[in-house]
PDB file of N, CA and C in Angstrom:
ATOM      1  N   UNK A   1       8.271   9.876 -15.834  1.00  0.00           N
ATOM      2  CA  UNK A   1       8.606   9.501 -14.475  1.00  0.00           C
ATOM      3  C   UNK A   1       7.550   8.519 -13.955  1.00  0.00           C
ATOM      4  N   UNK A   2       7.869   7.697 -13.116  1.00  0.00           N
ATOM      5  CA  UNK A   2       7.550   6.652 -12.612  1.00  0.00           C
ATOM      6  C   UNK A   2       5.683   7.174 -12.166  1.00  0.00           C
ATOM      7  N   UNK A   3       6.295   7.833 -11.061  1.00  0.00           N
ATOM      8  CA  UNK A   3       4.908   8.607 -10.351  1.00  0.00           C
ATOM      9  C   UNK A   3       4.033   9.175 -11.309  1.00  0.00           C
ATOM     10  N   UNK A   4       4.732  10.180 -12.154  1.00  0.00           N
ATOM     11  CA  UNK A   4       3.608  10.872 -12.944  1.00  0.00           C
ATOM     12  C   UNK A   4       2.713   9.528 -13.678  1.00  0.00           C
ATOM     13  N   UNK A   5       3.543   8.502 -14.380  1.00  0.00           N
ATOM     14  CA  UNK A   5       2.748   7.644 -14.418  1.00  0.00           C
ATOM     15  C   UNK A   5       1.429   6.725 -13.957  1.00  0.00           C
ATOM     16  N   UNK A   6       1.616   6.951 -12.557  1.00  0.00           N
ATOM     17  CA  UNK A   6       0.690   6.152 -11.309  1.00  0.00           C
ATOM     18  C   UNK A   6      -0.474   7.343 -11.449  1.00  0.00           C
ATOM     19  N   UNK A   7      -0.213   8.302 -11.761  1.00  0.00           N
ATOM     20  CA  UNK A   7      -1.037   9.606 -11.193  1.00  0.00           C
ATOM     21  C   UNK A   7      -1.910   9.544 -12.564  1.00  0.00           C
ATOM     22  N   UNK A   8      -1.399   9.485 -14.048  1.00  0.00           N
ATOM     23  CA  UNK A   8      -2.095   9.137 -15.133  1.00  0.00           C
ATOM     24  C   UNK A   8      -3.130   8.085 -14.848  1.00  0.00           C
ATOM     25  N   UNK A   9      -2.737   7.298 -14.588  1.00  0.00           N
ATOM     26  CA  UNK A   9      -3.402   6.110 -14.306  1.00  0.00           C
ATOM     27  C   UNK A   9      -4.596   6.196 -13.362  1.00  0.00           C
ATOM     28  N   UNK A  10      -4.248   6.579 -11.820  1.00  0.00           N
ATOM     29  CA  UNK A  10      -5.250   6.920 -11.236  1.00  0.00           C
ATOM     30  C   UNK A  10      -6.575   7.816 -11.840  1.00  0.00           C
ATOM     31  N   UNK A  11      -6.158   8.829 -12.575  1.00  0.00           N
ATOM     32  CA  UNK A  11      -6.859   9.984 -12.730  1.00  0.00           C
ATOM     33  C   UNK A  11      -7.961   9.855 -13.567  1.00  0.00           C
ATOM     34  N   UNK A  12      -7.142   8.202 -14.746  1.00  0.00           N
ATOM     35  CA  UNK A  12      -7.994   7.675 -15.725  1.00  0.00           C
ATOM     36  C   UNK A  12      -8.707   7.037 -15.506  1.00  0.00           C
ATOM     37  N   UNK A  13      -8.945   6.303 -13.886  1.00  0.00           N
ATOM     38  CA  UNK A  13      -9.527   5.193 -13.354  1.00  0.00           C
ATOM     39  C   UNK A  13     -10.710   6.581 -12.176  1.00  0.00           C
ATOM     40  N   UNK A  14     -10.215   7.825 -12.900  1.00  0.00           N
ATOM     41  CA  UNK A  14     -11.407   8.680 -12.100  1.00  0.00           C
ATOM     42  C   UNK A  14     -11.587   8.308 -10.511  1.00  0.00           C
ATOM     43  N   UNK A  15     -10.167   8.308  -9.610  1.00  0.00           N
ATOM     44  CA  UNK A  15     -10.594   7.987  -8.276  1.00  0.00           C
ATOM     45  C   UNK A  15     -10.342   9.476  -7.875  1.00  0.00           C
ATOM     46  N   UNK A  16     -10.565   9.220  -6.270  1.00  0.00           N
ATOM     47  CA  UNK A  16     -10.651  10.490  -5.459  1.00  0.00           C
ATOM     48  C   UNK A  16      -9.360  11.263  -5.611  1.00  0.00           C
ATOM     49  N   UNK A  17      -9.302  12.431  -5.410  1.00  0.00           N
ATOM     50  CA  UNK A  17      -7.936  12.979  -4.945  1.00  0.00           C
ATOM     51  C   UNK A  17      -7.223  12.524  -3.975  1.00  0.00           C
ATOM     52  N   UNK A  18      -8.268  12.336  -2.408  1.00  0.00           N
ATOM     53  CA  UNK A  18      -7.100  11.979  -1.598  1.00  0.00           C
ATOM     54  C   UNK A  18      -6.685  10.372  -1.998  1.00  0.00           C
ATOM     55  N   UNK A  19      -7.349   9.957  -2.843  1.00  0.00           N
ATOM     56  CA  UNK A  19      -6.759   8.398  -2.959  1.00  0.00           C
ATOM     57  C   UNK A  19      -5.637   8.511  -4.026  1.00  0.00           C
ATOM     58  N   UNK A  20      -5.578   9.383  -4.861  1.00  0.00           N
ATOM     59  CA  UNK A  20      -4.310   9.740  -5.431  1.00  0.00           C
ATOM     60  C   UNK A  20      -3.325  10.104  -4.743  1.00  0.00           C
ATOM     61  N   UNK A  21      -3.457  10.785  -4.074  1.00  0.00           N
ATOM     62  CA  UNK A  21      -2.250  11.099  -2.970  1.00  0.00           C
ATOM     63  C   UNK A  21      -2.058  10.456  -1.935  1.00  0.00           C
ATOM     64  N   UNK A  22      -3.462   9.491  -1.749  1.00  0.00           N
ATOM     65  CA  UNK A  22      -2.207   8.288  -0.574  1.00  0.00           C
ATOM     66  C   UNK A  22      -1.998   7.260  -1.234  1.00  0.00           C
ATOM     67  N   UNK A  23      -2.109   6.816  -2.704  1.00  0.00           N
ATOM     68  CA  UNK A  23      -1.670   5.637  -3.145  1.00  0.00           C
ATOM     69  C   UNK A  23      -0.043   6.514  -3.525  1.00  0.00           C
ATOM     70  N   UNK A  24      -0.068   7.617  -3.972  1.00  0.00           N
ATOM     71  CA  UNK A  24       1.477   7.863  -4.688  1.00  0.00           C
ATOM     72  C   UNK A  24       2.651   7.790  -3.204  1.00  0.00           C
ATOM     73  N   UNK A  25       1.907   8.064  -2.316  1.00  0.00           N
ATOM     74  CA  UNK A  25       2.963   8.119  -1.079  1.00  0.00           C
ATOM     75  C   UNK A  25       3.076   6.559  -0.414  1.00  0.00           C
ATOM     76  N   UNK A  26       2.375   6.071  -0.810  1.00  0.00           N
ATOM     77  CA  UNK A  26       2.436   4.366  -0.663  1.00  0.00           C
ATOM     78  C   UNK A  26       3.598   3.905  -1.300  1.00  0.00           C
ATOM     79  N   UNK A  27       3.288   4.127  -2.471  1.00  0.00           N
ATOM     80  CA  UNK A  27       4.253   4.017  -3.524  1.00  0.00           C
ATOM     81  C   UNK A  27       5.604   4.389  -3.360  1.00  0.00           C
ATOM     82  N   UNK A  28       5.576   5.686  -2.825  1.00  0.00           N
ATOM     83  CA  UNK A  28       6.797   6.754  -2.394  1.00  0.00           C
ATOM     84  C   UNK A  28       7.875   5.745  -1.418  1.00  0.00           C
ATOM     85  N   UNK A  29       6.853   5.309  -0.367  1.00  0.00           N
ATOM     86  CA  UNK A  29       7.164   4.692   1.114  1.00  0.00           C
ATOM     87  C   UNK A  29       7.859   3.185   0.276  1.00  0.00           C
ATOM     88  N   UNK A  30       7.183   2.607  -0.024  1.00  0.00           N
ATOM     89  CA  UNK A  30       7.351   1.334  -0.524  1.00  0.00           C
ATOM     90  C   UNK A  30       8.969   1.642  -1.200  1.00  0.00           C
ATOM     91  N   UNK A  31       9.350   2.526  -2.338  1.00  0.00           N
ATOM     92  CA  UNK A  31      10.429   3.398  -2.946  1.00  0.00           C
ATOM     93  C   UNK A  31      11.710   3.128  -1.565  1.00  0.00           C
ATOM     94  N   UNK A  32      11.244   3.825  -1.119  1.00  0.00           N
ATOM     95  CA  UNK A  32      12.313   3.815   0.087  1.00  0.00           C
ATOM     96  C   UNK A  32      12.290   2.978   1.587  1.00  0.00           C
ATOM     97  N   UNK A  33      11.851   2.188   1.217  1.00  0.00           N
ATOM     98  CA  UNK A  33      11.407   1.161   2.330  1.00  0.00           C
ATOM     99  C   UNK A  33      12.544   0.240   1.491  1.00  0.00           C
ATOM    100  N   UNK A  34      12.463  -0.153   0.148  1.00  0.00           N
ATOM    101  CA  UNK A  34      13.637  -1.177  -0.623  1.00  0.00           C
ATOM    102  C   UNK A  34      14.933  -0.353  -0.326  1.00  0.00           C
ATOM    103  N   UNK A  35      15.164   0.903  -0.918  1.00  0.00           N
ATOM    104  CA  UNK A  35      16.121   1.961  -0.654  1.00  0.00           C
ATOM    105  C   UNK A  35      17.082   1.385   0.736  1.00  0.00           C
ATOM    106  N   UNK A  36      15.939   1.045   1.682  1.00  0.00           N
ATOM    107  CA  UNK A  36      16.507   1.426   3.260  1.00  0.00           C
ATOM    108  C   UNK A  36      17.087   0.191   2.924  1.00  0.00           C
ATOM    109  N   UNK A  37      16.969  -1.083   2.560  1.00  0.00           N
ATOM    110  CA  UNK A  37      17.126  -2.286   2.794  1.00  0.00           C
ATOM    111  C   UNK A  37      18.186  -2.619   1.964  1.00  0.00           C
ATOM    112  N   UNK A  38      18.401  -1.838   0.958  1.00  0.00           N
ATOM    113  CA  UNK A  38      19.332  -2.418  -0.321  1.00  0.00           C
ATOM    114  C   UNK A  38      20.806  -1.369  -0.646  1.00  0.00           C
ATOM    115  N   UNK A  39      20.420   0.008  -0.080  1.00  0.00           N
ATOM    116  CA  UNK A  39      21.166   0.715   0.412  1.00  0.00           C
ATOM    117  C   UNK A  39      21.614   1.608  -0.756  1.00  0.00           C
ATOM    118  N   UNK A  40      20.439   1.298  -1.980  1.00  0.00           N
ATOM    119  CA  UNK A  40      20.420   1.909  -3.141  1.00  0.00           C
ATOM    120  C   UNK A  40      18.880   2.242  -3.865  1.00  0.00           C
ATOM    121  N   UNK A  41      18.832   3.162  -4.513  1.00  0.00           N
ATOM    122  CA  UNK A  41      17.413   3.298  -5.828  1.00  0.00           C
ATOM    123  C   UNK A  41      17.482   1.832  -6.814  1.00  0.00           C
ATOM    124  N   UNK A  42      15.750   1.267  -6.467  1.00  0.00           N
ATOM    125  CA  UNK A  42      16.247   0.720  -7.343  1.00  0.00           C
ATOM    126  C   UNK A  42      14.270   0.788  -8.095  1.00  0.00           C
ATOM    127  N   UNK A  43      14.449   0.562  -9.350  1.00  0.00           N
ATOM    128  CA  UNK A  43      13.144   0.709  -9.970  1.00  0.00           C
ATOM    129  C   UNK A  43      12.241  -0.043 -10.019  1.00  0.00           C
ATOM    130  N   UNK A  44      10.967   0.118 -10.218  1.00  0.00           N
ATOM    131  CA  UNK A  44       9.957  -1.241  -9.446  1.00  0.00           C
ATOM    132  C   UNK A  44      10.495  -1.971 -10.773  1.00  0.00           C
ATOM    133  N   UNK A  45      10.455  -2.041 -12.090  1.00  0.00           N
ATOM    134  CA  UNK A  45      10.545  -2.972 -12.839  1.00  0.00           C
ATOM    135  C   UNK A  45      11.623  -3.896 -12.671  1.00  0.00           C
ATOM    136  N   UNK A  46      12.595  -3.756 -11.931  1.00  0.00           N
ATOM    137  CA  UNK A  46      13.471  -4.759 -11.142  1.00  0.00           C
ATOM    138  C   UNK A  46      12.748  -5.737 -10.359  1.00  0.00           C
ATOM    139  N   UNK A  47      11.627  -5.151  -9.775  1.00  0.00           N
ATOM    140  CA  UNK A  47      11.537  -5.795  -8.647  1.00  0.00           C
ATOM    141  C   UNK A  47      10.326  -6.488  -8.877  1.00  0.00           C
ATOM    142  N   UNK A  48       9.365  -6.896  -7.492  1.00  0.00           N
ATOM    143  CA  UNK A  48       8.314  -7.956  -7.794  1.00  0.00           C
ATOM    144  C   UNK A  48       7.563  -8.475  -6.789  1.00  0.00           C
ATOM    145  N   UNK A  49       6.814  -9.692  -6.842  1.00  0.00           N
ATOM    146  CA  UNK A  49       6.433  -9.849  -5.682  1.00  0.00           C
ATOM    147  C   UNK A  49       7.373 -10.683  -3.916  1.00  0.00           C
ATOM    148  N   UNK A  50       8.603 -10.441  -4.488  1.00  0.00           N
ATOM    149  CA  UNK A  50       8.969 -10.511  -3.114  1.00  0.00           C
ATOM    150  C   UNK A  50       9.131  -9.471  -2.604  1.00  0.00           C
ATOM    151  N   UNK A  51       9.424  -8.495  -3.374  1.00  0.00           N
ATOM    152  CA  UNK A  51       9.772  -6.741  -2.788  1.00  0.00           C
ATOM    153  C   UNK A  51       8.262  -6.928  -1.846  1.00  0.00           C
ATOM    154  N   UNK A  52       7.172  -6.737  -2.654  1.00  0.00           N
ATOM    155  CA  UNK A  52       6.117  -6.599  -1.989  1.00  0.00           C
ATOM    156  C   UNK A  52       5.624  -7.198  -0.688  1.00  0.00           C
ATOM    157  N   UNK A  53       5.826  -8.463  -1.304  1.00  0.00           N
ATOM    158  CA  UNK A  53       5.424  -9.248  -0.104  1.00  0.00           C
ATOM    159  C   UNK A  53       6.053  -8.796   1.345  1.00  0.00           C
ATOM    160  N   UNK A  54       7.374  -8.477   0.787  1.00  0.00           N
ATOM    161  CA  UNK A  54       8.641  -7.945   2.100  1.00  0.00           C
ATOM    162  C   UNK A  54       7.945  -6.669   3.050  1.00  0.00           C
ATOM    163  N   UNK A  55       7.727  -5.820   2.098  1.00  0.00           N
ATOM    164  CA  UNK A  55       6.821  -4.506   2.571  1.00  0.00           C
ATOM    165  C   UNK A  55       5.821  -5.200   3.252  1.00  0.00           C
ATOM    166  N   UNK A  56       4.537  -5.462   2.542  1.00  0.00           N
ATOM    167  CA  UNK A  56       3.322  -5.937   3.593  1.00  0.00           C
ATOM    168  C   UNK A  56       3.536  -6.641   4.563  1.00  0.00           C
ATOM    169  N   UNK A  57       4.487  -7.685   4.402  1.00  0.00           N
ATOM    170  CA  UNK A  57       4.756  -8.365   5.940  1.00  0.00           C
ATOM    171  C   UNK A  57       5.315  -7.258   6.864  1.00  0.00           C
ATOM    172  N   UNK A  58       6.458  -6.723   6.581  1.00  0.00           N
ATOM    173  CA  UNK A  58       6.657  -5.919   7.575  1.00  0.00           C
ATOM    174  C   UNK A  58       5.756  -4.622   8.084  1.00  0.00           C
ATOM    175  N   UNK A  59       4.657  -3.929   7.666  1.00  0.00           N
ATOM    176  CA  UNK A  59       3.649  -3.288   7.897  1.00  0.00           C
ATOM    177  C   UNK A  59       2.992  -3.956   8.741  1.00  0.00           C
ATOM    178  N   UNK A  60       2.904  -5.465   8.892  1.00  0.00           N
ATOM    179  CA  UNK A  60       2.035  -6.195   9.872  1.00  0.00           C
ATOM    180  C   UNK A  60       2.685  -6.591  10.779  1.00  0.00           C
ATOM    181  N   UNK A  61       4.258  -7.077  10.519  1.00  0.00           N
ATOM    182  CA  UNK A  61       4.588  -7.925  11.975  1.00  0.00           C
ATOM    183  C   UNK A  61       5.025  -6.793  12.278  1.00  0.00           C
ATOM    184  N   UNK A  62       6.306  -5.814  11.854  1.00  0.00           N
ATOM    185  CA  UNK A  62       6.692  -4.873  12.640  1.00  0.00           C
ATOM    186  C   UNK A  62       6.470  -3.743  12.886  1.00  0.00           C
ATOM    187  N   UNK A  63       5.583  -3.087  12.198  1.00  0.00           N
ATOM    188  CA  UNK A  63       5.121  -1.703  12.416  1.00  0.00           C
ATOM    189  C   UNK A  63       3.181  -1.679  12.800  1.00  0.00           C
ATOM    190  N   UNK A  64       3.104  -3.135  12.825  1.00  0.00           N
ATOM    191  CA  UNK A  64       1.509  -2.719  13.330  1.00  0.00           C
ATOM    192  C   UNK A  64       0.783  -2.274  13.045  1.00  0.00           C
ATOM    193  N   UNK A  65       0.180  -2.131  12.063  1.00  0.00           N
ATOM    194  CA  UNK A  65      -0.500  -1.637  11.138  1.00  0.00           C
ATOM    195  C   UNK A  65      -1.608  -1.884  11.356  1.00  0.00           C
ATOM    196  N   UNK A  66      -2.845  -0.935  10.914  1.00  0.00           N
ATOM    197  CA  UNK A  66      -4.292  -1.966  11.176  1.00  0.00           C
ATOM    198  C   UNK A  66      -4.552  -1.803   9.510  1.00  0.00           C
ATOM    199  N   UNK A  67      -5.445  -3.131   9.956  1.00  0.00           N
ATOM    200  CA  UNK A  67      -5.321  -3.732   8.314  1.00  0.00           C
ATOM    201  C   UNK A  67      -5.675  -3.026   7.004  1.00  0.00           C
ATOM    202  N   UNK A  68      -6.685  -2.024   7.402  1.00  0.00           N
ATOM    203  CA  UNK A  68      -7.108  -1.125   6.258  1.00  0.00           C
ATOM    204  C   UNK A  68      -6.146  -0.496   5.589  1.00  0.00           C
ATOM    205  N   UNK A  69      -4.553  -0.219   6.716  1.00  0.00           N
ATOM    206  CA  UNK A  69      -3.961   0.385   6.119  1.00  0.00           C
ATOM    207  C   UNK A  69      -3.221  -0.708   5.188  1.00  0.00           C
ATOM    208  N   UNK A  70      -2.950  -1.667   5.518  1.00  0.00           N
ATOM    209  CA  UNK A  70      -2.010  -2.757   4.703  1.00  0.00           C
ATOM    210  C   UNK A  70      -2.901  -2.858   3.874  1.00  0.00           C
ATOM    211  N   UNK A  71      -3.875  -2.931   3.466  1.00  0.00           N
ATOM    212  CA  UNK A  71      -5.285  -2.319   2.403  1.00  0.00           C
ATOM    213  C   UNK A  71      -4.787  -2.102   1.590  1.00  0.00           C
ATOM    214  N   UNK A  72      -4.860  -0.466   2.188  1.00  0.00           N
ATOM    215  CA  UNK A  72      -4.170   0.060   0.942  1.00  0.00           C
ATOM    216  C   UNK A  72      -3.051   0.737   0.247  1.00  0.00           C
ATOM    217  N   UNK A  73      -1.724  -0.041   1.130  1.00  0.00           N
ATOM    218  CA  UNK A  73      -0.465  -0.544   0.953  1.00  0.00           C
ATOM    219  C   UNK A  73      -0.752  -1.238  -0.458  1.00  0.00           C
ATOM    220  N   UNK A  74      -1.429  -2.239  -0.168  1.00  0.00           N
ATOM    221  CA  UNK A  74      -1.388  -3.246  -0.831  1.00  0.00           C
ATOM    222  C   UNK A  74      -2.131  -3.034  -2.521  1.00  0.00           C
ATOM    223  N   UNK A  75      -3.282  -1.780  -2.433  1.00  0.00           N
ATOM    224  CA  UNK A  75      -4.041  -1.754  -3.822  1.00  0.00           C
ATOM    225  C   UNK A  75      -2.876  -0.618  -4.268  1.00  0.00           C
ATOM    226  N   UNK A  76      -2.198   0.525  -3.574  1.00  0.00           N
ATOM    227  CA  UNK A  76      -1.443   1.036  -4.698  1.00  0.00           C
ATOM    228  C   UNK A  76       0.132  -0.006  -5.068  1.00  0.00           C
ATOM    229  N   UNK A  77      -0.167  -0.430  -4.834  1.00  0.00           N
ATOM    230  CA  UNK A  77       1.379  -1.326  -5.477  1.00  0.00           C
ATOM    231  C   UNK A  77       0.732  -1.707  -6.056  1.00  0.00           C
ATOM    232  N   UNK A  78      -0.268  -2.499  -6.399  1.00  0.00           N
ATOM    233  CA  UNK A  78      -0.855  -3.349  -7.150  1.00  0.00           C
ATOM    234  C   UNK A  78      -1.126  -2.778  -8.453  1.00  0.00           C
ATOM    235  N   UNK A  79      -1.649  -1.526  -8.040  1.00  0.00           N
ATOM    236  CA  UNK A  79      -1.940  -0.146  -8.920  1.00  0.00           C
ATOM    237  C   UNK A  79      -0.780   0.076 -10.166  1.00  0.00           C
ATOM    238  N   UNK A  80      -0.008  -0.154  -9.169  1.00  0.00           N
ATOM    239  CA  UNK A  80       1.499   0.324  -9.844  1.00  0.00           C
ATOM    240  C   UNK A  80       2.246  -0.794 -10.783  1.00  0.00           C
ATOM    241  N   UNK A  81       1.987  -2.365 -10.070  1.00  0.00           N
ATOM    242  CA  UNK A  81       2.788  -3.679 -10.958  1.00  0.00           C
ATOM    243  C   UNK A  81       1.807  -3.818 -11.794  1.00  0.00           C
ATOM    244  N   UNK A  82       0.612  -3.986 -11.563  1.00  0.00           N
ATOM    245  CA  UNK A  82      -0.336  -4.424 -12.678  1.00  0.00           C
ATOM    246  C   UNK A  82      -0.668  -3.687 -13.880  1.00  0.00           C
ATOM    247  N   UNK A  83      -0.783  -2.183 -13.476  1.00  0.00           N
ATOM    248  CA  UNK A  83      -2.059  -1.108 -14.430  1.00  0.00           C
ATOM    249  C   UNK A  83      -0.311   0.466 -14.807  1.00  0.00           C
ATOM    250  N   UNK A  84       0.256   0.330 -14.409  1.00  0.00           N
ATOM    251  CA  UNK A  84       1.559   1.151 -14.430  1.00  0.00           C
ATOM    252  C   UNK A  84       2.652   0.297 -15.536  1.00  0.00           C
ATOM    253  N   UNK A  85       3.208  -0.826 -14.943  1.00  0.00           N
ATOM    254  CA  UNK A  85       4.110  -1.433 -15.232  1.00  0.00           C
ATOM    255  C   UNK A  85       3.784  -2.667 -15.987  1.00  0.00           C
ATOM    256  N   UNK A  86       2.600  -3.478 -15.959  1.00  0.00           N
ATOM    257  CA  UNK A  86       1.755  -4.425 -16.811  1.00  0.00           C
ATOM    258  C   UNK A  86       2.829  -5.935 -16.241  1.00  0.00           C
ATOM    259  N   UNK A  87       3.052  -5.462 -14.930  1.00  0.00           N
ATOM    260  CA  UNK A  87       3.877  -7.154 -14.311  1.00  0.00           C
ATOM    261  C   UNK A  87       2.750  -7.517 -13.167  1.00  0.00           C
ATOM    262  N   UNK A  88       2.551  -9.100 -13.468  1.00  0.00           N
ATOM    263  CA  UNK A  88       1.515  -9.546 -12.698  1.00  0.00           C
ATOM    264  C   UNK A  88       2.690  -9.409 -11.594  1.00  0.00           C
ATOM    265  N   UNK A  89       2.045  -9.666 -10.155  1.00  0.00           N
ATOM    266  CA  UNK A  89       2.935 -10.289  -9.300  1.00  0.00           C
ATOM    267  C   UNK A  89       1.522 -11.110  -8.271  1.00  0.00           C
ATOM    268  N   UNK A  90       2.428 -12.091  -7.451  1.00  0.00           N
ATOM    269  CA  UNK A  90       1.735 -12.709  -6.439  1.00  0.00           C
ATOM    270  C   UNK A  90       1.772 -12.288  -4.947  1.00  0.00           C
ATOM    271  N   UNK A  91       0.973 -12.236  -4.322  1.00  0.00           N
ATOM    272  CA  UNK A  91       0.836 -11.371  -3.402  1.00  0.00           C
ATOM    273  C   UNK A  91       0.346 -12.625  -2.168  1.00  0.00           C
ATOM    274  N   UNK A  92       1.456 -12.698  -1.322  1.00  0.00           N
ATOM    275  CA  UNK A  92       0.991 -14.142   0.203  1.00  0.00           C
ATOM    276  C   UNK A  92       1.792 -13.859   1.264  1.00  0.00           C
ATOM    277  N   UNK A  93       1.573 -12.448   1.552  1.00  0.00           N
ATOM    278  CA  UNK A  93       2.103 -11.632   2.883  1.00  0.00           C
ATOM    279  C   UNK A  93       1.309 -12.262   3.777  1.00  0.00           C
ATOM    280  N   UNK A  94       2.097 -11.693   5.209  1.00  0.00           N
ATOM    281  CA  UNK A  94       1.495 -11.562   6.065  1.00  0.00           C
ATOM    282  C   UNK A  94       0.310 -10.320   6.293  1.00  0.00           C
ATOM    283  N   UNK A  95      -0.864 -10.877   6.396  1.00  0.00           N
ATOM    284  CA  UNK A  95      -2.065  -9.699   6.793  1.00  0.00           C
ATOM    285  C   UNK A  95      -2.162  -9.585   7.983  1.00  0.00           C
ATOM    286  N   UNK A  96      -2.309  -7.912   8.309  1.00  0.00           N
ATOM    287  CA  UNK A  96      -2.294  -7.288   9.518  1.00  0.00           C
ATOM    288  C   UNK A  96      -3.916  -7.989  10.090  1.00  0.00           C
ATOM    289  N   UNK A  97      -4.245  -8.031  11.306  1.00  0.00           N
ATOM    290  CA  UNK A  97      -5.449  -8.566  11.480  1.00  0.00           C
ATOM    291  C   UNK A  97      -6.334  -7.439  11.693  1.00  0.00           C
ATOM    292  N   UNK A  98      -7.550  -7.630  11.378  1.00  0.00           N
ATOM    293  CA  UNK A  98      -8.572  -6.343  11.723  1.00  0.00           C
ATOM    294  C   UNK A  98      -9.095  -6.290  13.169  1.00  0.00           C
ATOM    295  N   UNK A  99      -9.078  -4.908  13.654  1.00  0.00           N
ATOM    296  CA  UNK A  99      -9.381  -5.368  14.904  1.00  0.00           C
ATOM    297  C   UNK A  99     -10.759  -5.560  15.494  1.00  0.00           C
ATOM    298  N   UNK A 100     -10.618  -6.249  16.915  1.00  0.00           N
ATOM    299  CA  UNK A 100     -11.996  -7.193  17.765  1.00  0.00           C
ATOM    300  C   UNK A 100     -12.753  -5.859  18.349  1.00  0.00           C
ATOM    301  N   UNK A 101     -12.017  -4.702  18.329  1.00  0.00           N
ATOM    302  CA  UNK A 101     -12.346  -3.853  19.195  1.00  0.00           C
ATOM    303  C   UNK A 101     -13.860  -2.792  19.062  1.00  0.00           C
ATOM    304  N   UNK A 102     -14.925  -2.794  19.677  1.00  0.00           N
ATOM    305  CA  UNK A 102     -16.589  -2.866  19.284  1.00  0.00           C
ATOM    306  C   UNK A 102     -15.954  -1.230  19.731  1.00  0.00           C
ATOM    307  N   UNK A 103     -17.335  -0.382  18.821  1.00  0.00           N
ATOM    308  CA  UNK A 103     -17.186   0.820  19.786  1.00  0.00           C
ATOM    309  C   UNK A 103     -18.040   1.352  20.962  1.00  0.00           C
ATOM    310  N   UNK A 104     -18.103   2.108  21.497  1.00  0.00           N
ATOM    311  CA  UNK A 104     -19.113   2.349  22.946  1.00  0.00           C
ATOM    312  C   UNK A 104     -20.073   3.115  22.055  1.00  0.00           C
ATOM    313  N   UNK A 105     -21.591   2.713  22.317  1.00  0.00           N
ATOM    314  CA  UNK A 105     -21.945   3.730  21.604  1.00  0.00           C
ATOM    315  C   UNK A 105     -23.458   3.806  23.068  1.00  0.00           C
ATOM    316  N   UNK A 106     -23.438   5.122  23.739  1.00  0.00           N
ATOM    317  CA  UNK A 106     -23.795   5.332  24.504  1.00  0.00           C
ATOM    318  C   UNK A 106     -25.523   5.846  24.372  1.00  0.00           C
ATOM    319  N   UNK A 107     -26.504   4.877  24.835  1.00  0.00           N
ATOM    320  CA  UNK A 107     -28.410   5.075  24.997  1.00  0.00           C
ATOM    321  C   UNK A 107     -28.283   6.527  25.547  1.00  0.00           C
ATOM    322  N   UNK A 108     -29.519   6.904  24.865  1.00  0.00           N
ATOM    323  CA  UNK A 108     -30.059   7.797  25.107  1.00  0.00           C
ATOM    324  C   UNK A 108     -30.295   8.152  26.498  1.00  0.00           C
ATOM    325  N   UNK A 109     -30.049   7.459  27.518  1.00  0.00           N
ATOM    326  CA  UNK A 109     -30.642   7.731  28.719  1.00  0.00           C
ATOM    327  C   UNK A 109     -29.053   7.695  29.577  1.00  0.00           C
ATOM    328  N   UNK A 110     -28.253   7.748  28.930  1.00  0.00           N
ATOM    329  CA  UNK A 110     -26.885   7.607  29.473  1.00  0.00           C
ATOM    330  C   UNK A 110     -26.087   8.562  29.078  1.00  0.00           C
ATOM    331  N   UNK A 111     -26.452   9.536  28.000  1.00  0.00           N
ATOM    332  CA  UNK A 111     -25.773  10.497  27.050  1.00  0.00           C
ATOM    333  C   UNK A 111     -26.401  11.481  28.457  1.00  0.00           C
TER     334      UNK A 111
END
């Protein structure tokens, strides 16, 4: 199976657990994100970098994403066409922007 595959892979590349389990649900999402659009299953080896590109753009223009997450949207697919499936693809989405936003971080004499 597709996944158990990604999960081999990860496990061999010795990453974290939770990064195993949010790249496979990336993966998952991405699965049915084409699903929603095509109105059928269809297998990544069909598909490519426009599937992708389609996903990451829409993570940025329409669902707003902050960029870390289109991050790492973006390394488990990659995970998956490159080191899973051995298909390069090209990747020239739209990137979510990181945000301007500083945090408050409150002096000692103000705490």
């Amino acid at each position: 199976m597709l996944l158990d595959d990604a999960r081999e892979h990860i496990r061999t590349r010795h990453l974290a657990l939770r990064t195993e389990r949010a790249y496979l649900s990336r993966i998952e999402r991405f699965l049915r994100h084409e699903k929603s659009l095509c109105g059928e299953w269809k297998h990544p080896s069909t598909m490519g970098s426009v599937e992708v590109n389609r996903l990451l753009t829409y993570l940025a223009n329409e669902r707003h994403v902050a960029a870390n997450t289109q991050i790492q949207a973006l390394s488990a697919l990659l995970l998956l066409f490159r080191e899973v499936l051995k298909v390069d693809i090209n990747v020239d989405a739209v990137r979510a922007k990181h945000s301007d936003h500083l945090p408050v971080v409150l002096s000692p004499a103000e705490v």
